[in-house]
PDB file of N, CA and C in Angstrom:
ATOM      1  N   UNK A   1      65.163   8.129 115.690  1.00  0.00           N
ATOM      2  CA  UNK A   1      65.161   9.528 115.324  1.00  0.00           C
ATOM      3  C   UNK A   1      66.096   9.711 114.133  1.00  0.00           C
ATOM      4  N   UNK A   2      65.886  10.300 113.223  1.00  0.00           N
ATOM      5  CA  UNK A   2      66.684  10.617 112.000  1.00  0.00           C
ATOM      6  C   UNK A   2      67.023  12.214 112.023  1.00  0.00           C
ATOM      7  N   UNK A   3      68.012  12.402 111.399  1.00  0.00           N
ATOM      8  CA  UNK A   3      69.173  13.577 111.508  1.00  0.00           C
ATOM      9  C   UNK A   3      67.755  14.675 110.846  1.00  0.00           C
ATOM     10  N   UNK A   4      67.164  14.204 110.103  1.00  0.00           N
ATOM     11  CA  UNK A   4      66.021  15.895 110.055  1.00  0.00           C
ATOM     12  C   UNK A   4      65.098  16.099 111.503  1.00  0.00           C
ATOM     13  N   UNK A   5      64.724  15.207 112.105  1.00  0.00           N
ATOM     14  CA  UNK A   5      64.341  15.154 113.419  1.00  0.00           C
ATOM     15  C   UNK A   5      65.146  15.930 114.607  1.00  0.00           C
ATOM     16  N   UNK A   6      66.363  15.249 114.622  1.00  0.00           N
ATOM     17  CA  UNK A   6      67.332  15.815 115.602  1.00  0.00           C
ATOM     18  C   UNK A   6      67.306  17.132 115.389  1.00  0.00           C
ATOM     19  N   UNK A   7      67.978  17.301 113.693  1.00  0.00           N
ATOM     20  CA  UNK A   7      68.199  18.867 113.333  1.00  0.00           C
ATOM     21  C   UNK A   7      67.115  20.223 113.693  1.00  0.00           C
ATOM     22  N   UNK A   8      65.825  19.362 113.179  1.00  0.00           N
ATOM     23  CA  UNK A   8      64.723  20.334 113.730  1.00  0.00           C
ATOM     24  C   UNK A   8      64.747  20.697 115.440  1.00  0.00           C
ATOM     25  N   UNK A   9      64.920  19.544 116.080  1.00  0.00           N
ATOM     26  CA  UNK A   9      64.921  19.720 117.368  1.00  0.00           C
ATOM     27  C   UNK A   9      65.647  20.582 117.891  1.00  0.00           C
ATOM     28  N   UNK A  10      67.149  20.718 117.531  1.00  0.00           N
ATOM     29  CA  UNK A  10      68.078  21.499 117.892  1.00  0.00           C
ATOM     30  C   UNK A  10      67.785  23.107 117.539  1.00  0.00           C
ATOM     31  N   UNK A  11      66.656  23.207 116.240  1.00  0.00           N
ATOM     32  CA  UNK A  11      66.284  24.593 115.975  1.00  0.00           C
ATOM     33  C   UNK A  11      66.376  24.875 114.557  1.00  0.00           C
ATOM     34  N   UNK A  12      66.990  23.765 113.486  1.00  0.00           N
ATOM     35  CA  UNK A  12      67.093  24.220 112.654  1.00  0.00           C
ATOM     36  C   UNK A  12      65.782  24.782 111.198  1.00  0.00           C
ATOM     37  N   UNK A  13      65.769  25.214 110.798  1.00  0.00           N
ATOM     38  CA  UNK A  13      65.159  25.296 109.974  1.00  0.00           C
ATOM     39  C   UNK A  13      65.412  25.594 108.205  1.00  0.00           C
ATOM     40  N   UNK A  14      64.918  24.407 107.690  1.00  0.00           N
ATOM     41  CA  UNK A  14      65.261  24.292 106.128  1.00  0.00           C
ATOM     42  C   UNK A  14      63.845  24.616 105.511  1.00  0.00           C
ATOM     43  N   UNK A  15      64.568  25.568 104.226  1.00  0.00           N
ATOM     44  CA  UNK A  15      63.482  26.091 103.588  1.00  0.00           C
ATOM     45  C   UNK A  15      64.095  26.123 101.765  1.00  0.00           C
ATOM     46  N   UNK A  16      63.149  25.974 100.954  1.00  0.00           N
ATOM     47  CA  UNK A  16      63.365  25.928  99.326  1.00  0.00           C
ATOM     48  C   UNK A  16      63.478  27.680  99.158  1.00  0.00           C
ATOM     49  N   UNK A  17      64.653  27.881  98.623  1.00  0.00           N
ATOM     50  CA  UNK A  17      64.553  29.672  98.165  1.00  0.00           C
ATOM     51  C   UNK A  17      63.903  29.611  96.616  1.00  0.00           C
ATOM     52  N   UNK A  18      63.304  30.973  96.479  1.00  0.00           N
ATOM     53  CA  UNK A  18      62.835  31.538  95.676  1.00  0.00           C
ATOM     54  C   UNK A  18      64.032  30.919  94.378  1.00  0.00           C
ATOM     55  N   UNK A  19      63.677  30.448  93.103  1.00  0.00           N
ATOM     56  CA  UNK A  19      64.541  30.409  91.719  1.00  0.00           C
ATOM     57  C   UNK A  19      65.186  31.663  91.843  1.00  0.00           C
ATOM     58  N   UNK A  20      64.736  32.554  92.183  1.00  0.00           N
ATOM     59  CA  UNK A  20      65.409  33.334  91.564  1.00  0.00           C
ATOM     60  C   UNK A  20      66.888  34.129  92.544  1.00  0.00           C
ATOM     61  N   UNK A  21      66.509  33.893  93.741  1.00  0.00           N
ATOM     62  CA  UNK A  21      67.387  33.972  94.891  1.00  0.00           C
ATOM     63  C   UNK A  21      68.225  32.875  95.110  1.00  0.00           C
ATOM     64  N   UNK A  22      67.836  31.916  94.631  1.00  0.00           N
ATOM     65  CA  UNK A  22      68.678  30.326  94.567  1.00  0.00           C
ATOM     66  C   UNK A  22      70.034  30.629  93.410  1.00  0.00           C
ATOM     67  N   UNK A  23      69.611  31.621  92.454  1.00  0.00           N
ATOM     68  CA  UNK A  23      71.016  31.135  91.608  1.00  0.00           C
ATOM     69  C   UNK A  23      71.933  31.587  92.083  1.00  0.00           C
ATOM     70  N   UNK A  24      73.113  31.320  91.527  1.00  0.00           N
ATOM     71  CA  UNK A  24      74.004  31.158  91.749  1.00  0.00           C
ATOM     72  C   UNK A  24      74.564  30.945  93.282  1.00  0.00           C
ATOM     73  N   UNK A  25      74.043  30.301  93.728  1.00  0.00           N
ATOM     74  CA  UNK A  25      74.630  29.586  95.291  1.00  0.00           C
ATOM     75  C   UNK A  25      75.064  28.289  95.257  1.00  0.00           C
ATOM     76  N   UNK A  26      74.343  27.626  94.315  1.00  0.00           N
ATOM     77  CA  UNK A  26      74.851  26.296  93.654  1.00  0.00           C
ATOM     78  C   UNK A  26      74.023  25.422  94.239  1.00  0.00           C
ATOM     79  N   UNK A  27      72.512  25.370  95.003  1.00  0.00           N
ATOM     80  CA  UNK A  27      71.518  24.712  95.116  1.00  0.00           C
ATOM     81  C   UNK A  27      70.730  25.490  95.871  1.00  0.00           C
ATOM     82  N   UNK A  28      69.419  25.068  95.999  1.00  0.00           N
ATOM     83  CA  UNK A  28      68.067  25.635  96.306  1.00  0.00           C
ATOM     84  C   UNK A  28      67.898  25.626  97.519  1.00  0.00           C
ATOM     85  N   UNK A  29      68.226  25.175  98.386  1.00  0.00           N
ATOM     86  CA  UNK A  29      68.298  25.109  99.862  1.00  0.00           C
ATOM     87  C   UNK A  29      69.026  25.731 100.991  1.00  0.00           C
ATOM     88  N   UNK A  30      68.095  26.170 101.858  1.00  0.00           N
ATOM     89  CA  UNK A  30      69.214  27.127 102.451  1.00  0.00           C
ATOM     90  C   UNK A  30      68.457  26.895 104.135  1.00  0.00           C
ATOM     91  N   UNK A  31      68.964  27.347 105.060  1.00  0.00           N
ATOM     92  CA  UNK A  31      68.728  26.751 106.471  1.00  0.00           C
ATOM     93  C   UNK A  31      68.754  28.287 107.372  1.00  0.00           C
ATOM     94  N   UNK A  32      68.307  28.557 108.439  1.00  0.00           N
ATOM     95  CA  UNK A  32      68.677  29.039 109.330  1.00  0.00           C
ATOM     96  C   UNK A  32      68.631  28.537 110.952  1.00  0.00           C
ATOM     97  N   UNK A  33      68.310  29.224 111.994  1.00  0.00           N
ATOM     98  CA  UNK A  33      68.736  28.757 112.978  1.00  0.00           C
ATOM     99  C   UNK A  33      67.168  29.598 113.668  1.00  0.00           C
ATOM    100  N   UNK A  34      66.202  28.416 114.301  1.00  0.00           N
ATOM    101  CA  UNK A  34      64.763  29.208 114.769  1.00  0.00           C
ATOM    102  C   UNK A  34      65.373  30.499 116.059  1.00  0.00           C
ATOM    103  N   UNK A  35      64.588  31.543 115.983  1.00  0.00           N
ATOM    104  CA  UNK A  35      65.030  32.689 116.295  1.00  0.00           C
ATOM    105  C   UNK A  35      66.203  33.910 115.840  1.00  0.00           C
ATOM    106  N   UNK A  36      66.578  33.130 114.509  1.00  0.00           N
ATOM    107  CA  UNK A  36      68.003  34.259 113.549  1.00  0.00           C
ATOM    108  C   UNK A  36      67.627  33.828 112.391  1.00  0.00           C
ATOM    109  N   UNK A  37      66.237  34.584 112.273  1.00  0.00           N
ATOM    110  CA  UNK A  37      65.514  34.237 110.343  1.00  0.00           C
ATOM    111  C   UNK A  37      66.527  34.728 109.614  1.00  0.00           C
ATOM    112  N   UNK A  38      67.235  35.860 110.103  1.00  0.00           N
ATOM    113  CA  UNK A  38      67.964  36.763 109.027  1.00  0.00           C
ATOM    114  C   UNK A  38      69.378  36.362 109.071  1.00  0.00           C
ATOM    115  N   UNK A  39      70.031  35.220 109.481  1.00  0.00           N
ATOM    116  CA  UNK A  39      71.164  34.997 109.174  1.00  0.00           C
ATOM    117  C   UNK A  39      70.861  33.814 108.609  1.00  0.00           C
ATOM    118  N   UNK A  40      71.491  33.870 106.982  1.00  0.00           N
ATOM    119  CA  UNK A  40      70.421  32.289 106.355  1.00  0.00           C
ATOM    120  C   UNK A  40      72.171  31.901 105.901  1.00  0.00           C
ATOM    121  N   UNK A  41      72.253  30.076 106.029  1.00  0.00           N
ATOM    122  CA  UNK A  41      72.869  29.496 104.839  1.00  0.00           C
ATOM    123  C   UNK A  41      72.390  29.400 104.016  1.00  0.00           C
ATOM    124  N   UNK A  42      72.886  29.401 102.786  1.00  0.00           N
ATOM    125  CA  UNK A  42      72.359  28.826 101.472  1.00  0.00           C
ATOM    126  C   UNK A  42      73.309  27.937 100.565  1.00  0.00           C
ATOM    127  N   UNK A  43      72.235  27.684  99.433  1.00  0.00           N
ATOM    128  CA  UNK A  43      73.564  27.172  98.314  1.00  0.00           C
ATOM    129  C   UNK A  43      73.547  25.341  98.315  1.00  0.00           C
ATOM    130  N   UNK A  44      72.770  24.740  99.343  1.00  0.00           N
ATOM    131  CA  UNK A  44      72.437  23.155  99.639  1.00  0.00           C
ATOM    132  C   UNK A  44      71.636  22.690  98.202  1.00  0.00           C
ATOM    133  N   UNK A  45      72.177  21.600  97.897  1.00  0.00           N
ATOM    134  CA  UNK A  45      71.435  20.599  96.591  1.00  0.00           C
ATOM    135  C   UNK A  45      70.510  20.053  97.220  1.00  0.00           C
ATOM    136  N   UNK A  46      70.375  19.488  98.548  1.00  0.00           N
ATOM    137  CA  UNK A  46      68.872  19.004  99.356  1.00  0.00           C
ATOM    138  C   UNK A  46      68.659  19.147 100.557  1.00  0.00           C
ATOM    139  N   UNK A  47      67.653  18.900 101.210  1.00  0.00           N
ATOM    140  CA  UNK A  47      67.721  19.345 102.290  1.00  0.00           C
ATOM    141  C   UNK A  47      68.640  18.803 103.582  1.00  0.00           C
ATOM    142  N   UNK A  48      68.612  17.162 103.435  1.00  0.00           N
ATOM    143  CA  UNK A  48      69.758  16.312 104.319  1.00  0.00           C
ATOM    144  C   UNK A  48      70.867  17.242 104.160  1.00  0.00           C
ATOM    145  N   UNK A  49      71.484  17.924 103.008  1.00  0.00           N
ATOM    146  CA  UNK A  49      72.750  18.827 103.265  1.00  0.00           C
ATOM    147  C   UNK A  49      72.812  19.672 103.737  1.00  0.00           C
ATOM    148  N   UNK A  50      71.898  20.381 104.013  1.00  0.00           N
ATOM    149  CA  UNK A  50      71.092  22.111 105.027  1.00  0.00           C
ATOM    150  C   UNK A  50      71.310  21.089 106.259  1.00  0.00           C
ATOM    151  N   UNK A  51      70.663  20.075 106.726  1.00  0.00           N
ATOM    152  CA  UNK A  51      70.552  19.539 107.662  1.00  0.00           C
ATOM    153  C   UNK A  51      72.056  19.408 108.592  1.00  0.00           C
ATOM    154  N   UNK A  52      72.811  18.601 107.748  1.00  0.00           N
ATOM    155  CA  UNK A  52      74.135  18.229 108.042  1.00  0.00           C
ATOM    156  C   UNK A  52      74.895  19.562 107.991  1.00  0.00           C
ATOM    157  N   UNK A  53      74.870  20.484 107.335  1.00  0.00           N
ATOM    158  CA  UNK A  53      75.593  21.197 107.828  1.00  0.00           C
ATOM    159  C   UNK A  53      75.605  22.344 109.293  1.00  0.00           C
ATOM    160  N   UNK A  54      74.526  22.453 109.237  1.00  0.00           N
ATOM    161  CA  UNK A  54      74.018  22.938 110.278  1.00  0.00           C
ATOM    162  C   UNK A  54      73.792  22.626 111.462  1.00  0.00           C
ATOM    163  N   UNK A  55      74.206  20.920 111.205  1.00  0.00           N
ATOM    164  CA  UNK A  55      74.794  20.019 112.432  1.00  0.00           C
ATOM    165  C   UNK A  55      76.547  20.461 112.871  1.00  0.00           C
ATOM    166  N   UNK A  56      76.814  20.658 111.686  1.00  0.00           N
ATOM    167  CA  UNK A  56      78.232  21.221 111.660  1.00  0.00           C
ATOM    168  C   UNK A  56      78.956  22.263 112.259  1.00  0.00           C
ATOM    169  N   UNK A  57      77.911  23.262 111.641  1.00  0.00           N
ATOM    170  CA  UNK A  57      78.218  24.621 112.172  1.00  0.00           C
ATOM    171  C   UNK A  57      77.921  24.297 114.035  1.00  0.00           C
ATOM    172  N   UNK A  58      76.789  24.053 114.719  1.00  0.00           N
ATOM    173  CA  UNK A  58      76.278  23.588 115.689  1.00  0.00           C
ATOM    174  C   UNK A  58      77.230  23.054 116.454  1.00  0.00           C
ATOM    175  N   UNK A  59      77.481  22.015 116.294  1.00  0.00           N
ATOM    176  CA  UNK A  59      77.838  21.140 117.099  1.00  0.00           C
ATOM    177  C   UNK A  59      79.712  20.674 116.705  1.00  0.00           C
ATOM    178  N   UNK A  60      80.022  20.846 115.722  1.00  0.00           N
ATOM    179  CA  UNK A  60      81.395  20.549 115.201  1.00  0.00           C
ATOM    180  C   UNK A  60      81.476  19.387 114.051  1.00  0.00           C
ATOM    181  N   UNK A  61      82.472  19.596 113.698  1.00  0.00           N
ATOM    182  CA  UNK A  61      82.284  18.282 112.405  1.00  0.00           C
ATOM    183  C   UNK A  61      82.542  17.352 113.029  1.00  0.00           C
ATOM    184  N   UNK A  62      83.433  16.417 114.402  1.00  0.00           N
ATOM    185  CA  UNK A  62      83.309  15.059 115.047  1.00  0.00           C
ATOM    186  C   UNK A  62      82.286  14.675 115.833  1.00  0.00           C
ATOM    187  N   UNK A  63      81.709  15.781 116.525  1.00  0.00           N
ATOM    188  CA  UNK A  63      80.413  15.728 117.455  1.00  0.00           C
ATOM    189  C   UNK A  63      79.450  15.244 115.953  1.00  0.00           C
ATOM    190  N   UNK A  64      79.757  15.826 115.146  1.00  0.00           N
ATOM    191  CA  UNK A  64      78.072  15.851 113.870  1.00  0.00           C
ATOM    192  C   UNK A  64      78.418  14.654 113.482  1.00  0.00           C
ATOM    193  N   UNK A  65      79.630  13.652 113.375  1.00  0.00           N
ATOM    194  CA  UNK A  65      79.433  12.805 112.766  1.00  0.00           C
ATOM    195  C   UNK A  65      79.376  11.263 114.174  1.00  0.00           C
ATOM    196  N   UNK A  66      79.750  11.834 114.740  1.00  0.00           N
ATOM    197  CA  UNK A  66      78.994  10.727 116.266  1.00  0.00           C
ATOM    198  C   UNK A  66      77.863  11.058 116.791  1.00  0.00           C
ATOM    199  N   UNK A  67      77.388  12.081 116.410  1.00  0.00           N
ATOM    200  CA  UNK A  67      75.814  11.924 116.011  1.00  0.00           C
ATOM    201  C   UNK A  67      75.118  11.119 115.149  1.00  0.00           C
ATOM    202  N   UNK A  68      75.123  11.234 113.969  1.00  0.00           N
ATOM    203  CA  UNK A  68      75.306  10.617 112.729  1.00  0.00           C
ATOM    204  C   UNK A  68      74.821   9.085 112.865  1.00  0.00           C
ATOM    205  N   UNK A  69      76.154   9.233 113.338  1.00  0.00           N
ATOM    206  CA  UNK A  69      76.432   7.371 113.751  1.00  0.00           C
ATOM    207  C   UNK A  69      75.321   6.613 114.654  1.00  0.00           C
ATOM    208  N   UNK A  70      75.206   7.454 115.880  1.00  0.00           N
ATOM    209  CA  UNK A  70      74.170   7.325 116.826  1.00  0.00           C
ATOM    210  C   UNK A  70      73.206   7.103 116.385  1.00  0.00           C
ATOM    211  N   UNK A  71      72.429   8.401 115.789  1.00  0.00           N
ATOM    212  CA  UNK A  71      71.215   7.894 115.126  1.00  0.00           C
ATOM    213  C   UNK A  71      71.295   6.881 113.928  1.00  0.00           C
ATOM    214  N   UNK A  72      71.814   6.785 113.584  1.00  0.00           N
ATOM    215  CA  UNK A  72      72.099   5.751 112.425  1.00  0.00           C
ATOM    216  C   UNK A  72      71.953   4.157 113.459  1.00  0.00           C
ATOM    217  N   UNK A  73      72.578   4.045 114.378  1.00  0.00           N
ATOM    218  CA  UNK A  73      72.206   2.845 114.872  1.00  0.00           C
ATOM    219  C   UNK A  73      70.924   2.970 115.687  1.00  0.00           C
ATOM    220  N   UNK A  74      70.704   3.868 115.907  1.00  0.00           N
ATOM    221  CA  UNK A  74      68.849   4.394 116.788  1.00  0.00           C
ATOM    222  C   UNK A  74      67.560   4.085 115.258  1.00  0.00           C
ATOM    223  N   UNK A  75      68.034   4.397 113.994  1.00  0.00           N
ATOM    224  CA  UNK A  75      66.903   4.025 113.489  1.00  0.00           C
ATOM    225  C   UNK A  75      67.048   2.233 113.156  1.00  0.00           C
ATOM    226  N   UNK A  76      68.103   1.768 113.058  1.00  0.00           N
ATOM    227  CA  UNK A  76      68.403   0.586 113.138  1.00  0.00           C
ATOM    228  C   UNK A  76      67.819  -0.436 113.651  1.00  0.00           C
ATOM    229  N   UNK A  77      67.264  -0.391 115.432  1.00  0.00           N
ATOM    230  CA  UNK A  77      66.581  -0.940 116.380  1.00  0.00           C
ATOM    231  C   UNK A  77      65.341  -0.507 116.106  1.00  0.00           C
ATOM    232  N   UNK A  78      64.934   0.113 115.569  1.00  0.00           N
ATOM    233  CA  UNK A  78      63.208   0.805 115.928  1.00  0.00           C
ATOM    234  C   UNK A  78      62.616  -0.474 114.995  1.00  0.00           C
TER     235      UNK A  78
END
């Protein structure tokens, strides 16, 4: 399983904003959480960073990165 997998699973959702709603946030990507369309992050250079952060917000920054790790050795074996 890879961290856009997990992330989706958990609820997240990454989406490309409009050019013109994208500027000045400092990238095109922005995430919310399935069921809170209207509370959006934004401002991500790709989507793995919508992803990861939203692992962040979620779960904490040591939980997100022993996640991380986890799946990182889960796509390893496949």
């Amino acid at each position: 399983m890879t961290l856009e997998e997990f992330a989706k699973d958990a609820g997240c959702v990454v989406f490309e904003m409009h050019p013109d709603d994208a500027k000045g946030w400092g990238g095109k990507f922005a995430y919310f959480e399935k069921g809170h369309e209207r509370f959006r992050t934004c401002g991500f250079r790709t989507p793995a960073a919508a992803y990861k952060s939203f692992m962040a917000d979620t779960f904490g920054e040591q939980a997100t990165k022993a996640i991380i790790k986890l799946l990182k050795k889960t796509e390893k074996v496949k």
